[in-house]
ModelCIF file with pLDDT and N, C-alpha, C, O atoms, coordinates in Angstrom:
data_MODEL
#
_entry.id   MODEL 
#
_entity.id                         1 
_entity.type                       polymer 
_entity.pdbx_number_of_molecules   1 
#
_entity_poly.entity_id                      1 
_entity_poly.type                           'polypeptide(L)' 
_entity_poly.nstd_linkage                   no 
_entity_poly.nstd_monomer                   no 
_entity_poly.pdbx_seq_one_letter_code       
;(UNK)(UNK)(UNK)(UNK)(UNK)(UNK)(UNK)(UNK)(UNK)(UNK)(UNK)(UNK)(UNK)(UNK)(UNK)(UNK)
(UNK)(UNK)(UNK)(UNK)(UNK)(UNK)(UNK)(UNK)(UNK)(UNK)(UNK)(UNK)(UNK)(UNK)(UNK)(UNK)
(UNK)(UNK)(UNK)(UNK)(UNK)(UNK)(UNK)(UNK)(UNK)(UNK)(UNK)(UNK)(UNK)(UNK)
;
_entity_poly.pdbx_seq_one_letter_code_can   XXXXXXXXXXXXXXXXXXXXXXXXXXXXXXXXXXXXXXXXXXXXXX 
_entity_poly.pdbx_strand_id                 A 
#
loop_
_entity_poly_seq.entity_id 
_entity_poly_seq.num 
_entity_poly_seq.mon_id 
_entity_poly_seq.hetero 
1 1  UNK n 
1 2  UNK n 
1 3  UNK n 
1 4  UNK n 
1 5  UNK n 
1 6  UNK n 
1 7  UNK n 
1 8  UNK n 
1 9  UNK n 
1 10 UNK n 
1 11 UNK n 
1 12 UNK n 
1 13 UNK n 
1 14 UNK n 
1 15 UNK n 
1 16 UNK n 
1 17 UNK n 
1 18 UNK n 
1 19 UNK n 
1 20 UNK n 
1 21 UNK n 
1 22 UNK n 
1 23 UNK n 
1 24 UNK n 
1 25 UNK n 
1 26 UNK n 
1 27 UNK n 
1 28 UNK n 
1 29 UNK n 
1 30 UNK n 
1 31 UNK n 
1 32 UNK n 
1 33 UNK n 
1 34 UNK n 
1 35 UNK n 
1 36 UNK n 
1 37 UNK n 
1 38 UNK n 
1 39 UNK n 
1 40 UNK n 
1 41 UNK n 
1 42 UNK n 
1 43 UNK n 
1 44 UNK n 
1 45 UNK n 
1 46 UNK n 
#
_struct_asym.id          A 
_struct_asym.entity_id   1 
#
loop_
_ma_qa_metric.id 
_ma_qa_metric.mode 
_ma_qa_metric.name 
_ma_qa_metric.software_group_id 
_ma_qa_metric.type 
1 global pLDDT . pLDDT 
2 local  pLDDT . pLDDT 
#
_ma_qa_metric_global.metric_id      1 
_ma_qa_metric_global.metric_value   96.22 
_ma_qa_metric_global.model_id       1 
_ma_qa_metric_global.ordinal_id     1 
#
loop_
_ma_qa_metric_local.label_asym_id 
_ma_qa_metric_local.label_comp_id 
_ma_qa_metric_local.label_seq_id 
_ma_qa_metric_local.metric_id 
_ma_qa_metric_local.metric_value 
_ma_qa_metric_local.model_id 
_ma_qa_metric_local.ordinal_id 
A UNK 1  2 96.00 1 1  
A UNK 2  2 97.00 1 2  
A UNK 3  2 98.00 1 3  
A UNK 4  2 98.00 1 4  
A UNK 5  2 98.00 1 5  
A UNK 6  2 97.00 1 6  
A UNK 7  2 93.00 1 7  
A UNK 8  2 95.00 1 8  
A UNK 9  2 97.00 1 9  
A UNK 10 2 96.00 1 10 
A UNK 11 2 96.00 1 11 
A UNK 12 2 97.00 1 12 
A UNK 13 2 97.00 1 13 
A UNK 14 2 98.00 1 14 
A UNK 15 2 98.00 1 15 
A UNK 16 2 97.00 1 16 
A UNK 17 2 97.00 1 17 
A UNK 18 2 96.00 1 18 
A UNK 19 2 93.00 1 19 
A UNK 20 2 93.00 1 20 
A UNK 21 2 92.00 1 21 
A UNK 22 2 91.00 1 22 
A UNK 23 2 95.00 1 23 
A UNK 24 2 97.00 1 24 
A UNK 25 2 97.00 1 25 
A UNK 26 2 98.00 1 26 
A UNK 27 2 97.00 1 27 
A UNK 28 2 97.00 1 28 
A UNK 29 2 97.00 1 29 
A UNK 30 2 98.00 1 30 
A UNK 31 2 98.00 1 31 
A UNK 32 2 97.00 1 32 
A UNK 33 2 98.00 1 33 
A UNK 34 2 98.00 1 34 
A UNK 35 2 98.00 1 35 
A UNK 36 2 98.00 1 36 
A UNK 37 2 98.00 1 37 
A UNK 38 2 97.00 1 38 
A UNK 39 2 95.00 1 39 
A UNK 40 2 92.00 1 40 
A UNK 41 2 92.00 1 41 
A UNK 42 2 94.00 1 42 
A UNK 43 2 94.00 1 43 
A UNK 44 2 96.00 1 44 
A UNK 45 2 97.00 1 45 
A UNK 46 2 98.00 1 46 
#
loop_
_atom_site.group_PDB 
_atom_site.id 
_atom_site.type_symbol 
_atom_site.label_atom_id 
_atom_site.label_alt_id 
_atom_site.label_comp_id 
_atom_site.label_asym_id 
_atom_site.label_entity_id 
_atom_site.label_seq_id 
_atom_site.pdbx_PDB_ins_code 
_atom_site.Cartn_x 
_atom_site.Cartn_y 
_atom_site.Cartn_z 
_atom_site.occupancy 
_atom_site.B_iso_or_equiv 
_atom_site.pdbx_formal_charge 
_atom_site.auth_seq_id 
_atom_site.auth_comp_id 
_atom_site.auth_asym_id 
_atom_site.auth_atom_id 
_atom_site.pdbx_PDB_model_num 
ATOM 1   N N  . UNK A 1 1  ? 1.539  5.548   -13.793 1.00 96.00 ? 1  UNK A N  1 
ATOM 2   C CA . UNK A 1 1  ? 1.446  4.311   -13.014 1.00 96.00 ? 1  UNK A CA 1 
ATOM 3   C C  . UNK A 1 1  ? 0.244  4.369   -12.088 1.00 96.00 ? 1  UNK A C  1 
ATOM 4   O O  . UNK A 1 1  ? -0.404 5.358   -11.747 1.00 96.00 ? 1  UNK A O  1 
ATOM 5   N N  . UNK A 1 2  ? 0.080  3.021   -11.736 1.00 97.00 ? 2  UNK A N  1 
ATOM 6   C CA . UNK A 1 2  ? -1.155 2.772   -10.862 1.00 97.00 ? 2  UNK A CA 1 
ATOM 7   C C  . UNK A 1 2  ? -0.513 2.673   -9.364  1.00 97.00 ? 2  UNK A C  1 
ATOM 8   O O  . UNK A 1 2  ? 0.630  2.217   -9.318  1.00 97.00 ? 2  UNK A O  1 
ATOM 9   N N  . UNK A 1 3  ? -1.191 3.091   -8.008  1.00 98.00 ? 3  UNK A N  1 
ATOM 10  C CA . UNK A 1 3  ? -0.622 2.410   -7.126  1.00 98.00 ? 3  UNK A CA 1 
ATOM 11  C C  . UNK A 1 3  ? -2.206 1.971   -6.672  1.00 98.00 ? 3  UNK A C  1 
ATOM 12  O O  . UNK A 1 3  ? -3.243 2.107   -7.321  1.00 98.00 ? 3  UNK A O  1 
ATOM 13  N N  . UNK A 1 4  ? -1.982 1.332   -5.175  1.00 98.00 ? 4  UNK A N  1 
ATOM 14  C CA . UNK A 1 4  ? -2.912 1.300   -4.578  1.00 98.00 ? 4  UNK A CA 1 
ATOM 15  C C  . UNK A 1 4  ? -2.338 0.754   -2.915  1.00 98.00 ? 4  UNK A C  1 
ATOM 16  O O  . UNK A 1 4  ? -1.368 0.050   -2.636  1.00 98.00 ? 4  UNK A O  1 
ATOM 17  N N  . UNK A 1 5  ? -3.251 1.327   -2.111  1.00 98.00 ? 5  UNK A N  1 
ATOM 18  C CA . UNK A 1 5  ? -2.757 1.154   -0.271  1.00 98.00 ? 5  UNK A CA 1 
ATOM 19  C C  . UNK A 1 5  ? -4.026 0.465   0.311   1.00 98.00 ? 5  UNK A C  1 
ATOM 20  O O  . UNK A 1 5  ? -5.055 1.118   0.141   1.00 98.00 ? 5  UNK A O  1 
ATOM 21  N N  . UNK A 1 6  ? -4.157 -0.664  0.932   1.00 97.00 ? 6  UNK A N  1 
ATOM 22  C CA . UNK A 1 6  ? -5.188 -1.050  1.771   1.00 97.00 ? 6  UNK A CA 1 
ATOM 23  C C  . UNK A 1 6  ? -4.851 -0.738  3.003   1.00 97.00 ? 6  UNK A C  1 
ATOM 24  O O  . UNK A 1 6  ? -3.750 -0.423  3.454   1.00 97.00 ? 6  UNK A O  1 
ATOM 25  N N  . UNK A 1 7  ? -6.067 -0.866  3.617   1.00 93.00 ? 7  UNK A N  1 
ATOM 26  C CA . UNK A 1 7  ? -6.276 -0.416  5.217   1.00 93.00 ? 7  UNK A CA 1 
ATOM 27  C C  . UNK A 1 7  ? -5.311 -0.876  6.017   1.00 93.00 ? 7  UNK A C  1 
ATOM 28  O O  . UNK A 1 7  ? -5.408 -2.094  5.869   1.00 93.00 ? 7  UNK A O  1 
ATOM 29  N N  . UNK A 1 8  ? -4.188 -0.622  6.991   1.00 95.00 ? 8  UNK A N  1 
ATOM 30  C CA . UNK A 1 8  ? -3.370 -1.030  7.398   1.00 95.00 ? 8  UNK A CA 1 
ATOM 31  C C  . UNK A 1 8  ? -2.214 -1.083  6.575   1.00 95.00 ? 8  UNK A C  1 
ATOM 32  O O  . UNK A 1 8  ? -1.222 -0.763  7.230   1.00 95.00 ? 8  UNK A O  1 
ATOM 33  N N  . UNK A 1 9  ? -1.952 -1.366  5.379   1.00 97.00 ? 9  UNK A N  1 
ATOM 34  C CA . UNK A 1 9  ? -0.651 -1.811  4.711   1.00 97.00 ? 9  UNK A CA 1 
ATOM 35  C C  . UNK A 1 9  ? 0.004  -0.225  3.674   1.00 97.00 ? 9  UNK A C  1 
ATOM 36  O O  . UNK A 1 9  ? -0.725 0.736   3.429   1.00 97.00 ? 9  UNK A O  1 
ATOM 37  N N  . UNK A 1 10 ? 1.551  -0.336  3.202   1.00 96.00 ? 10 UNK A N  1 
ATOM 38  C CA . UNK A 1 10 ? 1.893  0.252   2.688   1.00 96.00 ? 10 UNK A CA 1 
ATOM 39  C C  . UNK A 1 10 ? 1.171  0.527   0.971   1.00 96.00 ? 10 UNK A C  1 
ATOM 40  O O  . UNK A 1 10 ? 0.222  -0.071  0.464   1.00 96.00 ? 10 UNK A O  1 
ATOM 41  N N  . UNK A 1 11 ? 1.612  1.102   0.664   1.00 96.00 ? 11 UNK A N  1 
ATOM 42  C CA . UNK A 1 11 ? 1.182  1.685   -0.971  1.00 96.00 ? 11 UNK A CA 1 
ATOM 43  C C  . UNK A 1 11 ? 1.971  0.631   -1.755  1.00 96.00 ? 11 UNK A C  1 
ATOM 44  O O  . UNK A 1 11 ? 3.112  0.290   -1.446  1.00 96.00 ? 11 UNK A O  1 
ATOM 45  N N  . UNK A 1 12 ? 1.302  0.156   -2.758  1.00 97.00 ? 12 UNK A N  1 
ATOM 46  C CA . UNK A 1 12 ? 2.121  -0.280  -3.314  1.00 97.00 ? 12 UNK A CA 1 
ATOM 47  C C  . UNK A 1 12 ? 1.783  -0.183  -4.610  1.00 97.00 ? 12 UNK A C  1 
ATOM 48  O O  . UNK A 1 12 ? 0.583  -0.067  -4.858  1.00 97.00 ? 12 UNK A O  1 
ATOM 49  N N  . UNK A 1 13 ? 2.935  -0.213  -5.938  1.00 97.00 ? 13 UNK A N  1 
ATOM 50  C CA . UNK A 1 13 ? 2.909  -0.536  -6.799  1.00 97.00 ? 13 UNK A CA 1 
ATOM 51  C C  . UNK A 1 13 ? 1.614  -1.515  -7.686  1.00 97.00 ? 13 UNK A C  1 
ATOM 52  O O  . UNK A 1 13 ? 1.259  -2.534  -7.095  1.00 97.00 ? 13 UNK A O  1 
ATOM 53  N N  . UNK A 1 14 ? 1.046  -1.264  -8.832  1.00 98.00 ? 14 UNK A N  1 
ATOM 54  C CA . UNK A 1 14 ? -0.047 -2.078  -9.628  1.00 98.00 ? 14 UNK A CA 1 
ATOM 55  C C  . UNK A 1 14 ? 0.383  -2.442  -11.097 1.00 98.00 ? 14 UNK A C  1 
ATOM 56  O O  . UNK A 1 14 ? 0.306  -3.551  -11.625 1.00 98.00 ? 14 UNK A O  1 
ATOM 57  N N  . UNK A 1 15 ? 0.862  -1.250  -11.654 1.00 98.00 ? 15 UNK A N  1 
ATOM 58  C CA . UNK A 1 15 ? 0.960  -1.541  -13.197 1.00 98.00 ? 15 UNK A CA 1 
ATOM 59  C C  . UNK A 1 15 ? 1.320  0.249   -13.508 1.00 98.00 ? 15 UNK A C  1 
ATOM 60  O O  . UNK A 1 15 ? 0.985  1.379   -13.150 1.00 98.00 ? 15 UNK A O  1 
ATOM 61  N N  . UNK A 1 16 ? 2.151  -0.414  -14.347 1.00 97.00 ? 16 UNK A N  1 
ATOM 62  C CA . UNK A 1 16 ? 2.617  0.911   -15.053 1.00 97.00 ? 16 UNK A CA 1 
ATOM 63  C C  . UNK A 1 16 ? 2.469  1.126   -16.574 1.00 97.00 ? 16 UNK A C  1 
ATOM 64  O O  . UNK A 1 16 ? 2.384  0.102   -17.252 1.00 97.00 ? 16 UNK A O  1 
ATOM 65  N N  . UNK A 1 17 ? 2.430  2.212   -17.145 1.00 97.00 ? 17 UNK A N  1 
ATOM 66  C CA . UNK A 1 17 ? 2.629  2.392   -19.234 1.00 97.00 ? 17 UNK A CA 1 
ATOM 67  C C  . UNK A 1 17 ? 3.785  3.287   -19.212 1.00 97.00 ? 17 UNK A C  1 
ATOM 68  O O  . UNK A 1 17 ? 3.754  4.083   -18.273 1.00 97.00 ? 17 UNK A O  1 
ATOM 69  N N  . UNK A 1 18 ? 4.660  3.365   -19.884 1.00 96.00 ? 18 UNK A N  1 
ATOM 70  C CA . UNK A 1 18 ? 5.471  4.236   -20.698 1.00 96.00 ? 18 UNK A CA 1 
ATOM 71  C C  . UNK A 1 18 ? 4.759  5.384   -21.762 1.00 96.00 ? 18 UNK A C  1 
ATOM 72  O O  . UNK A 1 18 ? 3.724  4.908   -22.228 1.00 96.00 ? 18 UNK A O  1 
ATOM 73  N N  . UNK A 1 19 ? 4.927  6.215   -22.065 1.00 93.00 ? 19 UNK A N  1 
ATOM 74  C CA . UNK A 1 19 ? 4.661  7.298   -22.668 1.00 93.00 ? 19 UNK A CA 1 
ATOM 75  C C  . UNK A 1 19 ? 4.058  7.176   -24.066 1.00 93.00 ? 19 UNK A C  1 
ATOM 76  O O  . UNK A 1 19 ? 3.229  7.716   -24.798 1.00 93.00 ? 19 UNK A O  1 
ATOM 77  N N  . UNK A 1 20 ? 4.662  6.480   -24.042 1.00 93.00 ? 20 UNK A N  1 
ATOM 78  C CA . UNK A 1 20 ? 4.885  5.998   -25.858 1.00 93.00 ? 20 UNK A CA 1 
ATOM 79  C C  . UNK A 1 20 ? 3.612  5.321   -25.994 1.00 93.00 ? 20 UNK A C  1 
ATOM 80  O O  . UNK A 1 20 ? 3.058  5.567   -27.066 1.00 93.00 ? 20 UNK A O  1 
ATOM 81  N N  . UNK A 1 21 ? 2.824  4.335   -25.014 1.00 92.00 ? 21 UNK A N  1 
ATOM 82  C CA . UNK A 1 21 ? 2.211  3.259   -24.876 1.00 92.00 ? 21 UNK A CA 1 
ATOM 83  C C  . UNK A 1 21 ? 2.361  1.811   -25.124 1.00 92.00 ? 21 UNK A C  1 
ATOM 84  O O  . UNK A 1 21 ? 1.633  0.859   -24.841 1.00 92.00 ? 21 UNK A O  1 
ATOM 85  N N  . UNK A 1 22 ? 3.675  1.911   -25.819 1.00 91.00 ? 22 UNK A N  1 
ATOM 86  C CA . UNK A 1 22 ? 4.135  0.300   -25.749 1.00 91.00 ? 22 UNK A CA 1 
ATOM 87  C C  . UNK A 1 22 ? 4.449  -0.499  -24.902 1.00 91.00 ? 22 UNK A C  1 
ATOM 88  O O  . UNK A 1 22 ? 4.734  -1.676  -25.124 1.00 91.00 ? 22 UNK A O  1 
ATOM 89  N N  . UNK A 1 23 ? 4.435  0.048   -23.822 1.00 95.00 ? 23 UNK A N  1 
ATOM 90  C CA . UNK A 1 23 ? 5.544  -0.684  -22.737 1.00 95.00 ? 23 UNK A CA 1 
ATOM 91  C C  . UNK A 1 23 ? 4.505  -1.084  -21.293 1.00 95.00 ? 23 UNK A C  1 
ATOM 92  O O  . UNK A 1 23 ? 3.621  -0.228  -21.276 1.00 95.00 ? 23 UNK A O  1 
ATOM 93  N N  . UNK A 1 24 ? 4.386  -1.705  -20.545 1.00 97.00 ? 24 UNK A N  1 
ATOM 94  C CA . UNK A 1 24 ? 3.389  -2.034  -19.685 1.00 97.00 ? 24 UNK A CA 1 
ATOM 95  C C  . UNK A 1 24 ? 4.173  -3.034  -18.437 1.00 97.00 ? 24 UNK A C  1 
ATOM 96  O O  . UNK A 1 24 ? 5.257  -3.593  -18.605 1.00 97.00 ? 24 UNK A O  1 
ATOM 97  N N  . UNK A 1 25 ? 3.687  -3.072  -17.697 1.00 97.00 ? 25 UNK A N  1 
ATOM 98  C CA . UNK A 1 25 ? 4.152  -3.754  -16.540 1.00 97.00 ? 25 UNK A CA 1 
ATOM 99  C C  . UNK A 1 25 ? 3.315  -3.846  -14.884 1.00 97.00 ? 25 UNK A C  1 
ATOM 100 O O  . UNK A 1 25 ? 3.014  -2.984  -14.058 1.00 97.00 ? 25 UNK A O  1 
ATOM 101 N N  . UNK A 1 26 ? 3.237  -4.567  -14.911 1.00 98.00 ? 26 UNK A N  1 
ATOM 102 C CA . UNK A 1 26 ? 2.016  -5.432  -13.871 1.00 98.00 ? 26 UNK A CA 1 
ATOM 103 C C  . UNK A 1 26 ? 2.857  -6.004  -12.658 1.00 98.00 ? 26 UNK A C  1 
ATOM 104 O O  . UNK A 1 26 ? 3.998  -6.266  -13.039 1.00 98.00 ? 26 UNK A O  1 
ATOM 105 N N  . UNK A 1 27 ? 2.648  -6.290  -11.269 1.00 97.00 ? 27 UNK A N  1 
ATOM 106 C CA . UNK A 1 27 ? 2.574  -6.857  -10.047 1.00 97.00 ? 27 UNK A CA 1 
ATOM 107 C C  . UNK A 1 27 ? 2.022  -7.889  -10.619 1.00 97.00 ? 27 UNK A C  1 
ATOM 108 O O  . UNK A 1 27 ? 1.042  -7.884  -11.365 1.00 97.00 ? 27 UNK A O  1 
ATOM 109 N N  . UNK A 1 28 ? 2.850  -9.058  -10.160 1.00 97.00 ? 28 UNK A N  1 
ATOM 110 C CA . UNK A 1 28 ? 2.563  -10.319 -10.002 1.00 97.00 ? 28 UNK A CA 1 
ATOM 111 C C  . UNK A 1 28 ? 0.927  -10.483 -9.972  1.00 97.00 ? 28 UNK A C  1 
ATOM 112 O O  . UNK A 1 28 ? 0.174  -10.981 -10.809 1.00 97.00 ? 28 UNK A O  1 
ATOM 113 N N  . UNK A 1 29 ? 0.671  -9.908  -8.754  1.00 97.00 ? 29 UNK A N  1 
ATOM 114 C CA . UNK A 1 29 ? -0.826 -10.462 -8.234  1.00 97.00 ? 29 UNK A CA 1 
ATOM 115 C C  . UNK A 1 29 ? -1.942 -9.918  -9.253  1.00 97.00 ? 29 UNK A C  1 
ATOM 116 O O  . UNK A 1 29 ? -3.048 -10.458 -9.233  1.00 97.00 ? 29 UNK A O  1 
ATOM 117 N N  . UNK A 1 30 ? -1.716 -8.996  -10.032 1.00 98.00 ? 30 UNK A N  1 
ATOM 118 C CA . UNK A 1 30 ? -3.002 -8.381  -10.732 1.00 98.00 ? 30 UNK A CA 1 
ATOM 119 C C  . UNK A 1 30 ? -2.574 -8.995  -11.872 1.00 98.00 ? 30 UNK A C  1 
ATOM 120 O O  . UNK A 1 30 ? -3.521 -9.706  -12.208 1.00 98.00 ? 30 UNK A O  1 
ATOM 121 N N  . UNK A 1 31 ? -1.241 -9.194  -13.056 1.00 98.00 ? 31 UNK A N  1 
ATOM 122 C CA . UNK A 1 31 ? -1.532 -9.994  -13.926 1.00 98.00 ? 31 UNK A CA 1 
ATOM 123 C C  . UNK A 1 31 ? -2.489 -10.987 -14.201 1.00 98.00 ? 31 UNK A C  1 
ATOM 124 O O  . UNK A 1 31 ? -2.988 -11.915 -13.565 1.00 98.00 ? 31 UNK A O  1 
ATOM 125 N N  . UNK A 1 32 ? -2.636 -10.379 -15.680 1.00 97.00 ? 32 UNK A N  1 
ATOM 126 C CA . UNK A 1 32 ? -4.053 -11.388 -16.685 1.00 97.00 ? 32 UNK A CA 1 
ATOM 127 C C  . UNK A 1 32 ? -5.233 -11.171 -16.060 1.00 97.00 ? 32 UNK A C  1 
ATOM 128 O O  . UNK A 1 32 ? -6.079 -11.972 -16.457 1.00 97.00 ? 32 UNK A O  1 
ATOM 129 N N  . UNK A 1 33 ? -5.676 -10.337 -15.162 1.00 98.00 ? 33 UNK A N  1 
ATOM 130 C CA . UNK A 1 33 ? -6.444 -9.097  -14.317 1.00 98.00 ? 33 UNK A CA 1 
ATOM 131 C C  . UNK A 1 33 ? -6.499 -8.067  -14.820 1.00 98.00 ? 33 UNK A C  1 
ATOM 132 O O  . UNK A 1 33 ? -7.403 -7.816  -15.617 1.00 98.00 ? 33 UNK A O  1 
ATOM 133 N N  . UNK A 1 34 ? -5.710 -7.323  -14.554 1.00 98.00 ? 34 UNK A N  1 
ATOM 134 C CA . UNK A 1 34 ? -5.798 -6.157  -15.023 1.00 98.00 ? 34 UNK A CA 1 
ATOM 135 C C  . UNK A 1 34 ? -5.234 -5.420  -15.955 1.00 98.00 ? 34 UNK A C  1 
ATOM 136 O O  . UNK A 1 34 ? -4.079 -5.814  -16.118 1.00 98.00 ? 34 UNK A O  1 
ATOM 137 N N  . UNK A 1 35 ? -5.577 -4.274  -16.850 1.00 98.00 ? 35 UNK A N  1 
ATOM 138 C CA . UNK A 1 35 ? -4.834 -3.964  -17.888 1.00 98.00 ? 35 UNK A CA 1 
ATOM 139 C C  . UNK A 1 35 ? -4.801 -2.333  -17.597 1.00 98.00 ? 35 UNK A C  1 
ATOM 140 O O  . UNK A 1 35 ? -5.700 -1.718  -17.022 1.00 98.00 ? 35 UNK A O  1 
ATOM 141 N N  . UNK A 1 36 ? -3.562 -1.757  -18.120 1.00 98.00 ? 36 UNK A N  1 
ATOM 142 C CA . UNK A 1 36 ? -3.363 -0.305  -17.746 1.00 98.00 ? 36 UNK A CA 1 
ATOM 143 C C  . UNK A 1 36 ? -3.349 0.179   -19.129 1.00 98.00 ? 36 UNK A C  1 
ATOM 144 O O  . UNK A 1 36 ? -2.790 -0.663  -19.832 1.00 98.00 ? 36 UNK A O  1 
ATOM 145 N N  . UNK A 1 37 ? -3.718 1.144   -19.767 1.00 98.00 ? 37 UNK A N  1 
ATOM 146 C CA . UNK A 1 37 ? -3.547 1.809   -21.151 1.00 98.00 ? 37 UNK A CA 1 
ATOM 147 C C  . UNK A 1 37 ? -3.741 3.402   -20.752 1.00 98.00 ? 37 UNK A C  1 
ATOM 148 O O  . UNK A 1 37 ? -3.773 4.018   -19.687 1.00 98.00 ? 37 UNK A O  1 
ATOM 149 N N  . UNK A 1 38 ? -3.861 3.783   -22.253 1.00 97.00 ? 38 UNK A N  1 
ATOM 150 C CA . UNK A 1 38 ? -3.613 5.479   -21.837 1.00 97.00 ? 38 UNK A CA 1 
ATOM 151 C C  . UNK A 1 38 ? -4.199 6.686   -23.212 1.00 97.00 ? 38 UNK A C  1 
ATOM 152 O O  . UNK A 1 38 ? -3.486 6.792   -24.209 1.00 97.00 ? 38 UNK A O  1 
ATOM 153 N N  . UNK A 1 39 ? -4.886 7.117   -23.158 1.00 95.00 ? 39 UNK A N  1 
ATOM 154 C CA . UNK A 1 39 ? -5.144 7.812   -24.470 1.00 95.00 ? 39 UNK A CA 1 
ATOM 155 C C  . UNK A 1 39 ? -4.664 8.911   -23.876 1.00 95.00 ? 39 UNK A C  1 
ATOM 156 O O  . UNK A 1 39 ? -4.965 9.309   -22.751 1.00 95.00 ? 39 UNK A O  1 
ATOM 157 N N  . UNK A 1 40 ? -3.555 9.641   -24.998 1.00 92.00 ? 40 UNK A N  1 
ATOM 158 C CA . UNK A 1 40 ? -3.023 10.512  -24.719 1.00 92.00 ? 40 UNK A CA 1 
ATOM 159 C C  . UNK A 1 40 ? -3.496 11.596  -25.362 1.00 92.00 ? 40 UNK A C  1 
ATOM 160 O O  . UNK A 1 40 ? -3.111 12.637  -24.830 1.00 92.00 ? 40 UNK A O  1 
ATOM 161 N N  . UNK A 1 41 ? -4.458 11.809  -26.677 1.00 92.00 ? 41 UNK A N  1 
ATOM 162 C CA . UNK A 1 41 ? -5.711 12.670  -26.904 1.00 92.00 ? 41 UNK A CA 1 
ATOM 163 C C  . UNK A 1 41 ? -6.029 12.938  -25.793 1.00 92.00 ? 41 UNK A C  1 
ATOM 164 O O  . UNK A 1 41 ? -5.586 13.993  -25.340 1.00 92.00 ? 41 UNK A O  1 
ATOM 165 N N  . UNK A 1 42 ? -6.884 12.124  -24.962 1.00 94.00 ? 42 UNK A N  1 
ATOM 166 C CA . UNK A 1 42 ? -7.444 12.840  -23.628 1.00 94.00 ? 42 UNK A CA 1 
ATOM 167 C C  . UNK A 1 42 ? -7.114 13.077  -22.369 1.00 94.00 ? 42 UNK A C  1 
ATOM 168 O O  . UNK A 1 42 ? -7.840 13.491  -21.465 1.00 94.00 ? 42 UNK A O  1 
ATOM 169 N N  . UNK A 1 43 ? -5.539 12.688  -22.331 1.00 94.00 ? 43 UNK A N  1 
ATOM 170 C CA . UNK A 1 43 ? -4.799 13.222  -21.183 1.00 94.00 ? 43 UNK A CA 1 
ATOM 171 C C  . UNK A 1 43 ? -5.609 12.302  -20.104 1.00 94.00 ? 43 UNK A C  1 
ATOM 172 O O  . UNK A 1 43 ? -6.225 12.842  -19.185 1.00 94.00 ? 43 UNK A O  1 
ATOM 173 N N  . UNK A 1 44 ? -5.579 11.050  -20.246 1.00 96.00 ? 44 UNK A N  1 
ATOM 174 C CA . UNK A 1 44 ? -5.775 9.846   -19.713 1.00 96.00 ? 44 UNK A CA 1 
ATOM 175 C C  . UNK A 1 44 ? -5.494 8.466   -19.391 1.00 96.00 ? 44 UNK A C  1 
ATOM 176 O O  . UNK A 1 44 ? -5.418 7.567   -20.228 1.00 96.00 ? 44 UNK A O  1 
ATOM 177 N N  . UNK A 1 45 ? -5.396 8.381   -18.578 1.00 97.00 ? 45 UNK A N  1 
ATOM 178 C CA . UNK A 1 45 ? -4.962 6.982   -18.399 1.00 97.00 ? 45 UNK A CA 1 
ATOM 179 C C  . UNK A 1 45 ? -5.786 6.334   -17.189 1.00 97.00 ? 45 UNK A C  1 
ATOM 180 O O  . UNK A 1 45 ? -6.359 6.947   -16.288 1.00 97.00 ? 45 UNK A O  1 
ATOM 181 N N  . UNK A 1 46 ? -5.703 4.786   -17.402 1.00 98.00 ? 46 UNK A N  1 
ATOM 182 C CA . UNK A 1 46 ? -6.935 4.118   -17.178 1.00 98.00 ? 46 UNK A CA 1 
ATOM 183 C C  . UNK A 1 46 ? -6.595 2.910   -16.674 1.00 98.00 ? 46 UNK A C  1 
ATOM 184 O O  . UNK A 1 46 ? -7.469 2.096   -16.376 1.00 98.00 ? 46 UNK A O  1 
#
């Protein structure tokens, strides 16, 4: 999973993948923004 904290505010949640890579899930505010994936060859995620 992604998080992220701005200056003053708590951490929060961004987007997550499941293992497998099928599975994905986004915060309201970054949907159709942003995309999370993961190559698991390179012990990465992105």
């Amino acid at each position: 999973a992604w998080f992220r904290q701005a200056p003053g505010k708590e951490r929060e949640f961004v987007a997550s993948i499941s293992w497998t890579t099928t599975s994905t899930y986004y915060v309201d505010s970054v949907k159709g923004r942003f995309t999370i994936s993961r190559d698991n060859a390179k012990n990465t995620a992105y």
